[in-house]
C-alpha atoms as a PDB file:
ATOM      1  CA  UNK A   1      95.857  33.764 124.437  1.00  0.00           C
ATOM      2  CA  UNK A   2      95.389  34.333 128.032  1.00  0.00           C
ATOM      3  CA  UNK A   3      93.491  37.179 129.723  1.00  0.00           C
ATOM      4  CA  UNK A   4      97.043  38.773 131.029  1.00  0.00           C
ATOM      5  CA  UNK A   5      98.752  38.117 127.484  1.00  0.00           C
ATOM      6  CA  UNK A   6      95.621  40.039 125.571  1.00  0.00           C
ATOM      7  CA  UNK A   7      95.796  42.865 128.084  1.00  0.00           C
ATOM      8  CA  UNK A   8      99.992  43.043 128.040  1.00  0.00           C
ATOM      9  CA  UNK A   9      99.371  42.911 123.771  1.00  0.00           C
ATOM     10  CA  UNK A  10      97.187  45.559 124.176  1.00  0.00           C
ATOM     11  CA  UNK A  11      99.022  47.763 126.639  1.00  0.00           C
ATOM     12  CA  UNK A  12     102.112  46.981 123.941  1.00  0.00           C
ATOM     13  CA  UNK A  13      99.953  48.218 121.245  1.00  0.00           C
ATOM     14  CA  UNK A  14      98.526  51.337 123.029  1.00  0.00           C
ATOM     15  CA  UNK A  15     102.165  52.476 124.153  1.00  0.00           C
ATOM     16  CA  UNK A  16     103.397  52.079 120.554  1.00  0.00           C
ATOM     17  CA  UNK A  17     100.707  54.145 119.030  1.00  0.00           C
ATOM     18  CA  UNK A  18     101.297  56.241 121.675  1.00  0.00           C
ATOM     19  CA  UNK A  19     104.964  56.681 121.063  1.00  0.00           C
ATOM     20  CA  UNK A  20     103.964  57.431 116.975  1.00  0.00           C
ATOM     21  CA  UNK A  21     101.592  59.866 118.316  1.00  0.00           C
ATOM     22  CA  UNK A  22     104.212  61.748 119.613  1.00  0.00           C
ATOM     23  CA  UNK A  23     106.292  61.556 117.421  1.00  0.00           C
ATOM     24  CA  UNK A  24     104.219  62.699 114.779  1.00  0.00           C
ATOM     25  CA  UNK A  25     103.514  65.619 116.948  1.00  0.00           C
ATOM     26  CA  UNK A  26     106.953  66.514 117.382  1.00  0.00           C
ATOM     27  CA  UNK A  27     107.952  66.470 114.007  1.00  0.00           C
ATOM     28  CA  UNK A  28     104.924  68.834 113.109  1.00  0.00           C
ATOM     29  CA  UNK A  29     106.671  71.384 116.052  1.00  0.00           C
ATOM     30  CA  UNK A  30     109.752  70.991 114.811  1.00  0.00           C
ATOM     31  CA  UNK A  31     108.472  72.299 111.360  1.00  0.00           C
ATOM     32  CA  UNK A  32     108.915  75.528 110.121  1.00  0.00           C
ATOM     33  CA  UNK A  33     105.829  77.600 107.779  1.00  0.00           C
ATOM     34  CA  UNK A  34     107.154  79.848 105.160  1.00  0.00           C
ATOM     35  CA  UNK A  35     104.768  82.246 103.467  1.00  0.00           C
ATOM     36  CA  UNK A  36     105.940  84.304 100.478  1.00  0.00           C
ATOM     37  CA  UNK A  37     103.587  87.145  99.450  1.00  0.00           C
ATOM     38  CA  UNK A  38     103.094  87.406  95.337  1.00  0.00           C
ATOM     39  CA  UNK A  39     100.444  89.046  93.493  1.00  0.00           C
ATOM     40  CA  UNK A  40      97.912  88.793  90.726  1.00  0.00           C
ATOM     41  CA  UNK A  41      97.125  85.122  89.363  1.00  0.00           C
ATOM     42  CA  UNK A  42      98.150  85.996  86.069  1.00  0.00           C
ATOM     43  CA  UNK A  43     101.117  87.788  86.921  1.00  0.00           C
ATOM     44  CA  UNK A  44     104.649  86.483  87.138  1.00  0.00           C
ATOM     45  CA  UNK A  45     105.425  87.607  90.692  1.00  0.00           C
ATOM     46  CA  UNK A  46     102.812  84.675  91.594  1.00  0.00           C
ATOM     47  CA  UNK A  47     104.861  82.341  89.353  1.00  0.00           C
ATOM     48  CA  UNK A  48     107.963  83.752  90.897  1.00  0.00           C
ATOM     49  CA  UNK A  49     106.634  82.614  94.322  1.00  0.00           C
ATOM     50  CA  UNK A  50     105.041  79.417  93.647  1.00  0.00           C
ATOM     51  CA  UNK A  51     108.261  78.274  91.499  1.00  0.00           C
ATOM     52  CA  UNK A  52     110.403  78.650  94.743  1.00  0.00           C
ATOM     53  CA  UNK A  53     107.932  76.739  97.090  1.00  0.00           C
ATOM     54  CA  UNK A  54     108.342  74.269  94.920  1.00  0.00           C
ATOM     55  CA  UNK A  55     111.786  73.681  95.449  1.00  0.00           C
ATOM     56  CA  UNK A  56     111.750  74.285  98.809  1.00  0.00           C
ATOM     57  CA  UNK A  57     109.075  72.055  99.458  1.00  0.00           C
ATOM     58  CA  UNK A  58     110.805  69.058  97.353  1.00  0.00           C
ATOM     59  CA  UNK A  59     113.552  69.204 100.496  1.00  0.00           C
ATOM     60  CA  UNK A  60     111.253  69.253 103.171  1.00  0.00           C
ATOM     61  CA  UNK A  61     111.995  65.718 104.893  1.00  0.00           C
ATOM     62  CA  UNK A  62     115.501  67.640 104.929  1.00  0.00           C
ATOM     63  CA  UNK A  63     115.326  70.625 106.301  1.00  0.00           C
ATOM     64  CA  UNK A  64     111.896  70.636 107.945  1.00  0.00           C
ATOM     65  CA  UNK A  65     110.045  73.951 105.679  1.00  0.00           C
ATOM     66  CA  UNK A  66     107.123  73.720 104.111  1.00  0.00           C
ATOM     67  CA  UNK A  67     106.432  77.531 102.075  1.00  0.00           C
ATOM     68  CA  UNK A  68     103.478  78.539 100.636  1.00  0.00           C
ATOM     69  CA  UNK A  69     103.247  81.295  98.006  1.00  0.00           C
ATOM     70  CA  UNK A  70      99.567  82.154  97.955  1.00  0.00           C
ATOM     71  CA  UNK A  71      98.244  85.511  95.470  1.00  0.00           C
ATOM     72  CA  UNK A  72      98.473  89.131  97.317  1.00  0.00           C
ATOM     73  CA  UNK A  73      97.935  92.517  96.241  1.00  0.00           C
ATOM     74  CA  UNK A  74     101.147  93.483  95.153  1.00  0.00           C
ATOM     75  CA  UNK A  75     104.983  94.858  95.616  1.00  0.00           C
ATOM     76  CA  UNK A  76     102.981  97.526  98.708  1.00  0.00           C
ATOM     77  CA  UNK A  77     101.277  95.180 100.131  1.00  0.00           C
ATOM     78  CA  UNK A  78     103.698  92.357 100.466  1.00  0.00           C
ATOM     79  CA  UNK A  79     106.361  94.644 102.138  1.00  0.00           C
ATOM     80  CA  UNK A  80     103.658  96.095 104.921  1.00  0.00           C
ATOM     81  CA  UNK A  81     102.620  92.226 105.755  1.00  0.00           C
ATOM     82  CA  UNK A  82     106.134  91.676 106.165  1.00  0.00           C
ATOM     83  CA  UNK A  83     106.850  94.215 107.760  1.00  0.00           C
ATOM     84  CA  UNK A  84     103.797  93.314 109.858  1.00  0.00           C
ATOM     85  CA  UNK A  85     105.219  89.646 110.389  1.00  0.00           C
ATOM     86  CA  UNK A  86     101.758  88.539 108.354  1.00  0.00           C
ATOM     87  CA  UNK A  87     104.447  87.122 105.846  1.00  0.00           C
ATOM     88  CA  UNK A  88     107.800  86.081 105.783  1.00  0.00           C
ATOM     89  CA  UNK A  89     109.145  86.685 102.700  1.00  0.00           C
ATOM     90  CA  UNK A  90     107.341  88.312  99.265  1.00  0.00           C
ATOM     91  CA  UNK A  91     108.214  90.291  96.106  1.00  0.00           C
ATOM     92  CA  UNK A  92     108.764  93.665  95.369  1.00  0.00           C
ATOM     93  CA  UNK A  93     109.342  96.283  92.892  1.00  0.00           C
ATOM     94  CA  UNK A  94     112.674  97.525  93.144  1.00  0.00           C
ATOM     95  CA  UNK A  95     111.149 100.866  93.604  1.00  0.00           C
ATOM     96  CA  UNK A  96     108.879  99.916  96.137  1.00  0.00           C
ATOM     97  CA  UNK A  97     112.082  98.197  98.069  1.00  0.00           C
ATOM     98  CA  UNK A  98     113.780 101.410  98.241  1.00  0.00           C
ATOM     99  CA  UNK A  99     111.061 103.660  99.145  1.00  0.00           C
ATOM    100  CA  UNK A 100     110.225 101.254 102.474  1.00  0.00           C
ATOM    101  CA  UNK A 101     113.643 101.351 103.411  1.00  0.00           C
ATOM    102  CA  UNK A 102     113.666 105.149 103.344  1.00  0.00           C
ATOM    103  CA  UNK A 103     110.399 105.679 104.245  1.00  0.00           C
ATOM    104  CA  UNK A 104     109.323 107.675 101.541  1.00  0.00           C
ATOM    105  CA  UNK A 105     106.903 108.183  98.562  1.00  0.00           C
ATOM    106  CA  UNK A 106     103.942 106.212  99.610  1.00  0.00           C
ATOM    107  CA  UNK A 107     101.493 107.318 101.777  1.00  0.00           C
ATOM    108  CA  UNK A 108     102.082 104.264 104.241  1.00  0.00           C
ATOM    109  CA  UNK A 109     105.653 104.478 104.439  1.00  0.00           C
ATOM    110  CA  UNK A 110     105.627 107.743 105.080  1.00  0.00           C
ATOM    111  CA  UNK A 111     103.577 107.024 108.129  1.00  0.00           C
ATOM    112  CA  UNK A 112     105.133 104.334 109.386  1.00  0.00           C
ATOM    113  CA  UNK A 113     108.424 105.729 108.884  1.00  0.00           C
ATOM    114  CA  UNK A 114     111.906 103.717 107.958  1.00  0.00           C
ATOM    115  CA  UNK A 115     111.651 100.082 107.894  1.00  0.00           C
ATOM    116  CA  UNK A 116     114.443  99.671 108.776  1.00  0.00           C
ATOM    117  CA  UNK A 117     114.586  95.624 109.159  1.00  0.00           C
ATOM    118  CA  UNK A 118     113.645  96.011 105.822  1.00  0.00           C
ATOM    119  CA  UNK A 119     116.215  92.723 103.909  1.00  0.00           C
ATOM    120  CA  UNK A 120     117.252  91.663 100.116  1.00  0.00           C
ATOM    121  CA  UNK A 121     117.123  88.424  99.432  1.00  0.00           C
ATOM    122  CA  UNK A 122     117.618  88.646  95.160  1.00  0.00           C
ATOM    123  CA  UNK A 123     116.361  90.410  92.309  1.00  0.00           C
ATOM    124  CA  UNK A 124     114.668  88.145  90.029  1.00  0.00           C
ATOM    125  CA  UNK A 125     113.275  89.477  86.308  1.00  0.00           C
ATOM    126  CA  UNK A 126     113.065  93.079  84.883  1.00  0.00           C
ATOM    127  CA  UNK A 127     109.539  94.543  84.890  1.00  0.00           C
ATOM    128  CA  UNK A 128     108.770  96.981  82.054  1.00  0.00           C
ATOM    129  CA  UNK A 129     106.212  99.367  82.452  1.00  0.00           C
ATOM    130  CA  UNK A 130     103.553  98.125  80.109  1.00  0.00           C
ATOM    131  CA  UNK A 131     100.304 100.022  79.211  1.00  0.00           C
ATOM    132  CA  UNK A 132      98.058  98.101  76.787  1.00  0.00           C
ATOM    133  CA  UNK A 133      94.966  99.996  74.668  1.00  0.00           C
ATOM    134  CA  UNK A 134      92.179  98.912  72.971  1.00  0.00           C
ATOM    135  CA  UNK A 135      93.025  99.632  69.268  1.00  0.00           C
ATOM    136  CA  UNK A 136      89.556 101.708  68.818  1.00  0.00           C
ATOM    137  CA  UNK A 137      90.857 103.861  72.011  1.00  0.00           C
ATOM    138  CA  UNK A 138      92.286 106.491  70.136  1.00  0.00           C
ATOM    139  CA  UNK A 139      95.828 105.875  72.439  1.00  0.00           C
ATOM    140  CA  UNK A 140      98.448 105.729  70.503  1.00  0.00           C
ATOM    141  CA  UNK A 141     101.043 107.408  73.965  1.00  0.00           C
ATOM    142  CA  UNK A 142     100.895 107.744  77.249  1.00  0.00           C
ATOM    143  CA  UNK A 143     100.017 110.850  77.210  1.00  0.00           C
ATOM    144  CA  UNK A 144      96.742 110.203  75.272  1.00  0.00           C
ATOM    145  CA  UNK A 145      95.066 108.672  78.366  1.00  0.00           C
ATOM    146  CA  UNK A 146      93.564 111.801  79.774  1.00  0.00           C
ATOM    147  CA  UNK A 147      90.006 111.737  79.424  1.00  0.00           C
ATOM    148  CA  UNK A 148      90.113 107.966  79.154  1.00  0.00           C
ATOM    149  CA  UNK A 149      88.866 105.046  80.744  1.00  0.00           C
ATOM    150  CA  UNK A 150      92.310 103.435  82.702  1.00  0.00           C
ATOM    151  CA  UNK A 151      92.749 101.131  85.139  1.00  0.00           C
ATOM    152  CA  UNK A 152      95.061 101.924  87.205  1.00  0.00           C
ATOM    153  CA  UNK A 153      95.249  98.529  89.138  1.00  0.00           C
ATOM    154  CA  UNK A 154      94.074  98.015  93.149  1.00  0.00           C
ATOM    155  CA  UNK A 155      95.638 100.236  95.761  1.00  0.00           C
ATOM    156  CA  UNK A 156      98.563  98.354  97.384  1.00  0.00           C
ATOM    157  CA  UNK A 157      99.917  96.797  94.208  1.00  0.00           C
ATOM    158  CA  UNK A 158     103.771  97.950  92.835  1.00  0.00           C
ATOM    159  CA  UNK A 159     101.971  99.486  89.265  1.00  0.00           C
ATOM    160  CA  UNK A 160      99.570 101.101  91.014  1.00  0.00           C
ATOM    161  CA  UNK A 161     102.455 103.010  93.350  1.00  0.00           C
ATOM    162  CA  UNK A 162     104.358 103.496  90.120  1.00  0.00           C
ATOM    163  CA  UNK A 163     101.555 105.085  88.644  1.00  0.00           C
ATOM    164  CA  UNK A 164     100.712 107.399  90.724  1.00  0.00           C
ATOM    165  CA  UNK A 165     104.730 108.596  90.622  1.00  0.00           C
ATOM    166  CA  UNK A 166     103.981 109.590  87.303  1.00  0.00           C
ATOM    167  CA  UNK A 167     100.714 110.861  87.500  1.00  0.00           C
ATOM    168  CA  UNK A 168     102.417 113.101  90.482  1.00  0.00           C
ATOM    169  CA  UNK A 169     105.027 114.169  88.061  1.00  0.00           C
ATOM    170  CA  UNK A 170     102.627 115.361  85.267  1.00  0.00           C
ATOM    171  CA  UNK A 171     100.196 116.944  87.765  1.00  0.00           C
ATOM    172  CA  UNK A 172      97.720 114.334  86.610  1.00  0.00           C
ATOM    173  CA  UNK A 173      94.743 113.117  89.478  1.00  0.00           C
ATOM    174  CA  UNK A 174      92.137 110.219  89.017  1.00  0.00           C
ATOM    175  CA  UNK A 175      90.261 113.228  87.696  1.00  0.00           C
ATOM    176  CA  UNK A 176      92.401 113.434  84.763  1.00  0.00           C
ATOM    177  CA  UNK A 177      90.643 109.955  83.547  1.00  0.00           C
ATOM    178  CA  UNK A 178      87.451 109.427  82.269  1.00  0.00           C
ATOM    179  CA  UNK A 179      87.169 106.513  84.947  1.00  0.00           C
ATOM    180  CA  UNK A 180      90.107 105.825  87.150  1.00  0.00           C
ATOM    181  CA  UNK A 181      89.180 102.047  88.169  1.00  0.00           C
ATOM    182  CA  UNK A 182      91.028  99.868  90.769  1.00  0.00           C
ATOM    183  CA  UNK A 183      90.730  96.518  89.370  1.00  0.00           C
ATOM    184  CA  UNK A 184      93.467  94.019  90.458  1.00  0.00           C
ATOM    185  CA  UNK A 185      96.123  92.903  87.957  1.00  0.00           C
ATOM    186  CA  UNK A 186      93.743  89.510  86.426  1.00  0.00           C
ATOM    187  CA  UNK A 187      90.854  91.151  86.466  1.00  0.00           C
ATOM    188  CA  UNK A 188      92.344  94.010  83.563  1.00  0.00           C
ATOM    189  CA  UNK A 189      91.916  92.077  80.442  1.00  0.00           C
ATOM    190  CA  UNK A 190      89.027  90.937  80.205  1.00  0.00           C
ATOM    191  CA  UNK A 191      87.413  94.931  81.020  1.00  0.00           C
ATOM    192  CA  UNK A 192      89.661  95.817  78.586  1.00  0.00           C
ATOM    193  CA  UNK A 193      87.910  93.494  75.961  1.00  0.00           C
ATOM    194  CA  UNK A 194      84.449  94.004  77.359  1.00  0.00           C
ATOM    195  CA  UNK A 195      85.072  97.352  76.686  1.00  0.00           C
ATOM    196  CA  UNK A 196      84.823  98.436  79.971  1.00  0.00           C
ATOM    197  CA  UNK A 197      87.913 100.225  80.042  1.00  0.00           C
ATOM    198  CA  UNK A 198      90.343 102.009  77.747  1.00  0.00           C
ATOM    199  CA  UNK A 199      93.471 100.914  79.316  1.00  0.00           C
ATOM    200  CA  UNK A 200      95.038  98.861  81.162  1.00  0.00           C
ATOM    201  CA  UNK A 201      98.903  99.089  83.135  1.00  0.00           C
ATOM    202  CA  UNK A 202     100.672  96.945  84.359  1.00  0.00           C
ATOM    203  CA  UNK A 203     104.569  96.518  85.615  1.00  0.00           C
ATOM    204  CA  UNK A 204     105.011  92.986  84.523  1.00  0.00           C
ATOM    205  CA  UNK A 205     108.076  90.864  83.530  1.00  0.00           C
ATOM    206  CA  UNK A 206     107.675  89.292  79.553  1.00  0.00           C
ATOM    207  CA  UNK A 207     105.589  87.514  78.278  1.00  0.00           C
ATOM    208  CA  UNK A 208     103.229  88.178  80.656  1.00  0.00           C
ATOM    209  CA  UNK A 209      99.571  85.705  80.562  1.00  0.00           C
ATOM    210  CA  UNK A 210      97.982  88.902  81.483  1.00  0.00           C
ATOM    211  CA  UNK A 211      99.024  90.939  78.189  1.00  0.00           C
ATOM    212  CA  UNK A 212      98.732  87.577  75.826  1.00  0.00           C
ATOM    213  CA  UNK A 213      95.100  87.643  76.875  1.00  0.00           C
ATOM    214  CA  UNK A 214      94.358  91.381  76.575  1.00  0.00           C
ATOM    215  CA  UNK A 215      96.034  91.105  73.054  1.00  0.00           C
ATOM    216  CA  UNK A 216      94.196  87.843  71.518  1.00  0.00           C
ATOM    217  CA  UNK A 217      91.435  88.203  73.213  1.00  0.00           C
ATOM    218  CA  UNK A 218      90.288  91.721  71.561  1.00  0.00           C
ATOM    219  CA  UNK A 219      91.850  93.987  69.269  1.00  0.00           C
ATOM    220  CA  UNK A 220      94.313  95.882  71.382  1.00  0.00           C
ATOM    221  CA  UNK A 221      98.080  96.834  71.106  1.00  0.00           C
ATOM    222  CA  UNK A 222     101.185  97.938  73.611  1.00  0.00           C
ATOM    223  CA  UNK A 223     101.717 101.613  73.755  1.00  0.00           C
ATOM    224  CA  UNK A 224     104.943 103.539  74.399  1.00  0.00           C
ATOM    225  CA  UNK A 225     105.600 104.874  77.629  1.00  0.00           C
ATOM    226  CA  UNK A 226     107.962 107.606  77.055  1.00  0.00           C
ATOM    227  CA  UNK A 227     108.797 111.533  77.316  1.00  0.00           C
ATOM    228  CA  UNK A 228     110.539 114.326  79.478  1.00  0.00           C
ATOM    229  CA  UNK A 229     108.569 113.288  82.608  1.00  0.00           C
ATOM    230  CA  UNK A 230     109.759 109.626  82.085  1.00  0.00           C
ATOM    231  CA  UNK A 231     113.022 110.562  81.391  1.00  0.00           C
ATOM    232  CA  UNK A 232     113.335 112.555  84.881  1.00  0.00           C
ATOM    233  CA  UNK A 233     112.329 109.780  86.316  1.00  0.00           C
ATOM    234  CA  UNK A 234     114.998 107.270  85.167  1.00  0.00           C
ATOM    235  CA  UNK A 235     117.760 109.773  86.011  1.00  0.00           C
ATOM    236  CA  UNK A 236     117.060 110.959  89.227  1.00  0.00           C
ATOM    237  CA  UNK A 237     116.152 107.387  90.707  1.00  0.00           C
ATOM    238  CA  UNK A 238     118.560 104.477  89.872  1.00  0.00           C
ATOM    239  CA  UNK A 239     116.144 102.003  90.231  1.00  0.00           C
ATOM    240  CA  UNK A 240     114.239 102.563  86.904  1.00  0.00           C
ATOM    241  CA  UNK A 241     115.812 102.214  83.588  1.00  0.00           C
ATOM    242  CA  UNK A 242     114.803 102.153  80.091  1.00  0.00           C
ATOM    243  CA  UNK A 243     113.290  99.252  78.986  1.00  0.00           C
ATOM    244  CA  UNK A 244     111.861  97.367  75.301  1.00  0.00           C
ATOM    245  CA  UNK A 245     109.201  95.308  74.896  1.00  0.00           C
ATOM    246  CA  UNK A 246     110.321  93.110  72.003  1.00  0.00           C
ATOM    247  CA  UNK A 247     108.410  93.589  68.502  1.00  0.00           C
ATOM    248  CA  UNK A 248     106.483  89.968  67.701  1.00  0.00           C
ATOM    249  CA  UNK A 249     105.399  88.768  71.390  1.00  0.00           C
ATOM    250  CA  UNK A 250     102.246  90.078  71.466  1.00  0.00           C
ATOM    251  CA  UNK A 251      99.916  89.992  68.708  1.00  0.00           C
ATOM    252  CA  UNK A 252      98.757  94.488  67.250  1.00  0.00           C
ATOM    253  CA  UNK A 253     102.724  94.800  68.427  1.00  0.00           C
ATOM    254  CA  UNK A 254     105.040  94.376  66.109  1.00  0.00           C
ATOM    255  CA  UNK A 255     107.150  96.269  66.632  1.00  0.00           C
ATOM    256  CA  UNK A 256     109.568  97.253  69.845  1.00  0.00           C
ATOM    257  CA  UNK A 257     108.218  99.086  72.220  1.00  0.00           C
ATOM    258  CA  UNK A 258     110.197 101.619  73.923  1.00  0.00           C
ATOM    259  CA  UNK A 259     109.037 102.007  77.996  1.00  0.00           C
ATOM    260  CA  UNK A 260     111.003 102.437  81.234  1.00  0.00           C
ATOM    261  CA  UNK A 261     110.831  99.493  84.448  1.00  0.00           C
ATOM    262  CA  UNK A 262     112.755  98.192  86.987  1.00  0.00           C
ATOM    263  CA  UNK A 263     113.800  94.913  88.488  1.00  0.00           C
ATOM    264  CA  UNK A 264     111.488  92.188  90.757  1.00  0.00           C
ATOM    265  CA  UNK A 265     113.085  91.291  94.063  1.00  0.00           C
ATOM    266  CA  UNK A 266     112.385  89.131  96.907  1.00  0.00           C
ATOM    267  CA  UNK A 267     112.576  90.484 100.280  1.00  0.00           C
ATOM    268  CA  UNK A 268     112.699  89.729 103.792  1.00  0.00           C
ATOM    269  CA  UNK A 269     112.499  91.239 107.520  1.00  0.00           C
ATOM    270  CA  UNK A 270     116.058  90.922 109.641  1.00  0.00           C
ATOM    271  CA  UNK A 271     113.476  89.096 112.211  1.00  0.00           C
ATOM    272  CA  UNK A 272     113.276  86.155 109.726  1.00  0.00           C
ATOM    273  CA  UNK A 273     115.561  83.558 111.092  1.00  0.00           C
ATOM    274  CA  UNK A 274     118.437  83.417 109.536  1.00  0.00           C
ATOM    275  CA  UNK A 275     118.842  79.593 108.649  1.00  0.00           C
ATOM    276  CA  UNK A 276     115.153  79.503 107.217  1.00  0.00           C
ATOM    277  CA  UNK A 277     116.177  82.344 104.458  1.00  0.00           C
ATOM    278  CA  UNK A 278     119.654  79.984 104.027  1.00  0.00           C
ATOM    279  CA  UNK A 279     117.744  77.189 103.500  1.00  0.00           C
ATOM    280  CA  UNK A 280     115.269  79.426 101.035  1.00  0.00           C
ATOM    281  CA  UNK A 281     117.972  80.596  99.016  1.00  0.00           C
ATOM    282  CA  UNK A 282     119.715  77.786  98.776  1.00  0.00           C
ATOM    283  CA  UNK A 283     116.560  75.572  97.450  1.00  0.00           C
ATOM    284  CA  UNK A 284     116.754  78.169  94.411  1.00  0.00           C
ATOM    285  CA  UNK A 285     120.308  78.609  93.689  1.00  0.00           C
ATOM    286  CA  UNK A 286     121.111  74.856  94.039  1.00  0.00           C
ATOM    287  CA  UNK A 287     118.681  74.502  91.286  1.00  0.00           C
ATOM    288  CA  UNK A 288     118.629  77.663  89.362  1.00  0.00           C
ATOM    289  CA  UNK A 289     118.510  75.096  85.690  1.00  0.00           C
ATOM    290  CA  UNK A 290     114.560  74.231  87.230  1.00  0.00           C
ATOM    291  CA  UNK A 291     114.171  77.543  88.414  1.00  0.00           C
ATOM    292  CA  UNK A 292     114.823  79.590  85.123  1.00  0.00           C
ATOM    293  CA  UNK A 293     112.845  77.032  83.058  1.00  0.00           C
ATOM    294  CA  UNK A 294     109.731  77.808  84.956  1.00  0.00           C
ATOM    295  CA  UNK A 295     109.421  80.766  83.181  1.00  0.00           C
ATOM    296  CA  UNK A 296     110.608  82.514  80.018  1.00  0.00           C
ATOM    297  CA  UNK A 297     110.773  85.986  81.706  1.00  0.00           C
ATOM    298  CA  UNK A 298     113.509  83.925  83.644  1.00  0.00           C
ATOM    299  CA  UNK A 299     115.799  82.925  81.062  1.00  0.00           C
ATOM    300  CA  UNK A 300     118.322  85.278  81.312  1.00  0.00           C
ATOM    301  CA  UNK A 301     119.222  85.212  84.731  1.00  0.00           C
ATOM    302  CA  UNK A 302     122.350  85.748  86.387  1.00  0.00           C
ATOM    303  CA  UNK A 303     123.596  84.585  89.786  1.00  0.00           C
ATOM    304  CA  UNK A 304     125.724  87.022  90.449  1.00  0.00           C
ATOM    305  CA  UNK A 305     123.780  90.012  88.807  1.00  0.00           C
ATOM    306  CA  UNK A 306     120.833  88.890  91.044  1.00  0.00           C
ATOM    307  CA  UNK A 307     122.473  89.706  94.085  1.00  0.00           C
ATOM    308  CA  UNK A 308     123.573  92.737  93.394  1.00  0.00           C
ATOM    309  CA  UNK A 309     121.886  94.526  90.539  1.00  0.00           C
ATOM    310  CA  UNK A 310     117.821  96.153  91.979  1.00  0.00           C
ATOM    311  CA  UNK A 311     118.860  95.796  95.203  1.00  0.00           C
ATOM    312  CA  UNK A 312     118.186  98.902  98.024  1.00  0.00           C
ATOM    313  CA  UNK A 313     118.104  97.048 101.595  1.00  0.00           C
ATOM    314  CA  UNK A 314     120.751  94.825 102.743  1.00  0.00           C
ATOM    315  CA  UNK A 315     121.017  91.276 101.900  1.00  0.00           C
ATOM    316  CA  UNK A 316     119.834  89.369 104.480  1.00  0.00           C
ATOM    317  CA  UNK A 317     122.595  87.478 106.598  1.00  0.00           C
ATOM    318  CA  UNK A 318     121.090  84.396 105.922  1.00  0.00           C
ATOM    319  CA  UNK A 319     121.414  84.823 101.849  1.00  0.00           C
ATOM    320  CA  UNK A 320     125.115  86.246 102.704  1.00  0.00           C
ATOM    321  CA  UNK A 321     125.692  82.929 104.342  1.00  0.00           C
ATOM    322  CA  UNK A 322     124.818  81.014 101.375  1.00  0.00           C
ATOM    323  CA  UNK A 323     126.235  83.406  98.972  1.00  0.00           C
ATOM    324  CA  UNK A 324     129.808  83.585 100.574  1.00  0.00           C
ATOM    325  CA  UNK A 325     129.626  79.771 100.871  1.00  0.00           C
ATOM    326  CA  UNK A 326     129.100  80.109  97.098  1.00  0.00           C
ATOM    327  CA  UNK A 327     132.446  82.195  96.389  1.00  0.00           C
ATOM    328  CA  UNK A 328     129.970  84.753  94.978  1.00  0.00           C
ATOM    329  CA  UNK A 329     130.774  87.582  97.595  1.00  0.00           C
END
């Protein structure tokens, strides 16, 4: 090969690699990064958010999103990095949705005020209130934890806010408790069977890893949550309800378990564009069959009771879109 024939080959080559360069680059600008906030490890929020990356992610070469779901603090703490445009999406507590919307209850979103961007994507699984005591505790109700060891979970977390609702309502402070520790949701168990701590909360759709291990791992048992206070609570606030934890899924607990919850939801900010929450939605509704077997605290899920039922803010218009495509609104 002549001199002018390597250097037009190599020209060739240089332009086409070029040419790939860019277009590789391009392609990487013309994709979108989705970030849903979860919580614990061991919780099913994190489940909840990693099961929907996955089926976004499967339609990537499609419609260009790549989500990640990675483990946060909590129903609190997802809605302020929202909020904050740290994430795009994450879960809440129903509670916790209506109380950022309204600006209320917690100290932050009474400081901050309304959010009023604040948007619903779906509800997801109910979350029972669940405390869980060593068996050599001496709790046998709620009630018996003053003067206890509790954990009442890390600041910024859903059951730590929904604690400290009831607490407020039985004129209850961290001085009530023995110890009043903040460890985070998958940290619980095992201090519970290191006998570190008494008790351990948590709001937590069934079965939850997190209770399984507390239960098998040391001799410990689900305790009612019940009484006037709790009772005031479910009728002045439609979010909670009552709710059983069924007799037989964890091992000391055989029988139901009488508590009150409320429902996990996904949420959103109105700044989220609108085609990337379509395109969100749609990756879980399109295949809801793979979604609910991801988990058994999903089994029982229901379209059209997920966009309705646990939900304060406003749908999002981008989950409208998809629903009304659907015939479901």
């Amino acid at each position: 090969m002549s001199l002018k024939n390597k250097l037009a080959t190599t020209l060739l080559s240089s332009a086409v690699g070029l040419a790939a360069s860019f277009s590789v680059t391009a392609n990487a600008a013309e994709q979108t990064y989705v970030t849903i906030g979860t919580g614990g490890q061991t919780g099913v929020y994190y489940v909840v958010g990693q099961s929907i990356c996955r089926l976004v992610n499967r339609q990537t070469a499609d419609h260009g999103i790549k989500c990640t779901a990675p483990s946060t603090g909590g129903s609190v703490a997802n809605i302020n990095a929202v909020r904050q445009g740290q994430q795009d999406m994450g879960m809440a507590q129903s509670d916790w949705q209506f109380h950022a919307l309204h600006g209320s209850k917690h100290q932050t979103f009474k400081e901050q005020g309304k959010f009023e961007d604040l948007r619903a994507l779906f509800s997801v699984h109910n979350e029972p209130f669940t405390l869980v005591a060593r068996a050599d505790s001496g709790i046998e109700h709620f009630d018996d934890l003053e003067g206890k060891r509790v954990n009442l979970t890390n600041p910024g977390s859903g059951t730590r806010g929904t604690m400290e609702v009831i607490m407020e309502e039985k004129g209850w402070t961290n001085e009530t408790f023995k110890l009043a520790a903040e460890l985070k949701s998958a940290e619980q168990a095992q201090a519970l069977c290191d006998n570190k701590i008494d008790a351990m909360i948590y709001a937590v759709g069934h079965p939850s890893g997190a209770i399984k291990e507390a239960t098998t791992s040391c001799d410990a048992k689900v305790i009612p949550v019940t009484g006037d206070v709790i009772n005031k609570l479910i009728k002045e606030n439609d979010f909670y309800a009552n709710a059983t934890i069924p007799g037989g899924m964890y091992k000391g607990s055989d029988q139901d378990v009488a508590t009150f919850g409320n429902a996990a939801t996904m949420v959103t900010s109105a700044k989220v564009d609108a085609d990337t929450v379509y395109q969100v939605v749609k990756a879980v509704f399109d295949n809801f069959d793979r979604f609910k077997r991801l988990h058994p605290a999903f089994n029982n899920l229901d379209p059209k009771a997920m966009i309705s039922g646990g939900l304060s803010a406003p749908l999002h218009e981008g989950a409208v879109r998809y629903y009304k495509e659907k015939g479901w609104m």
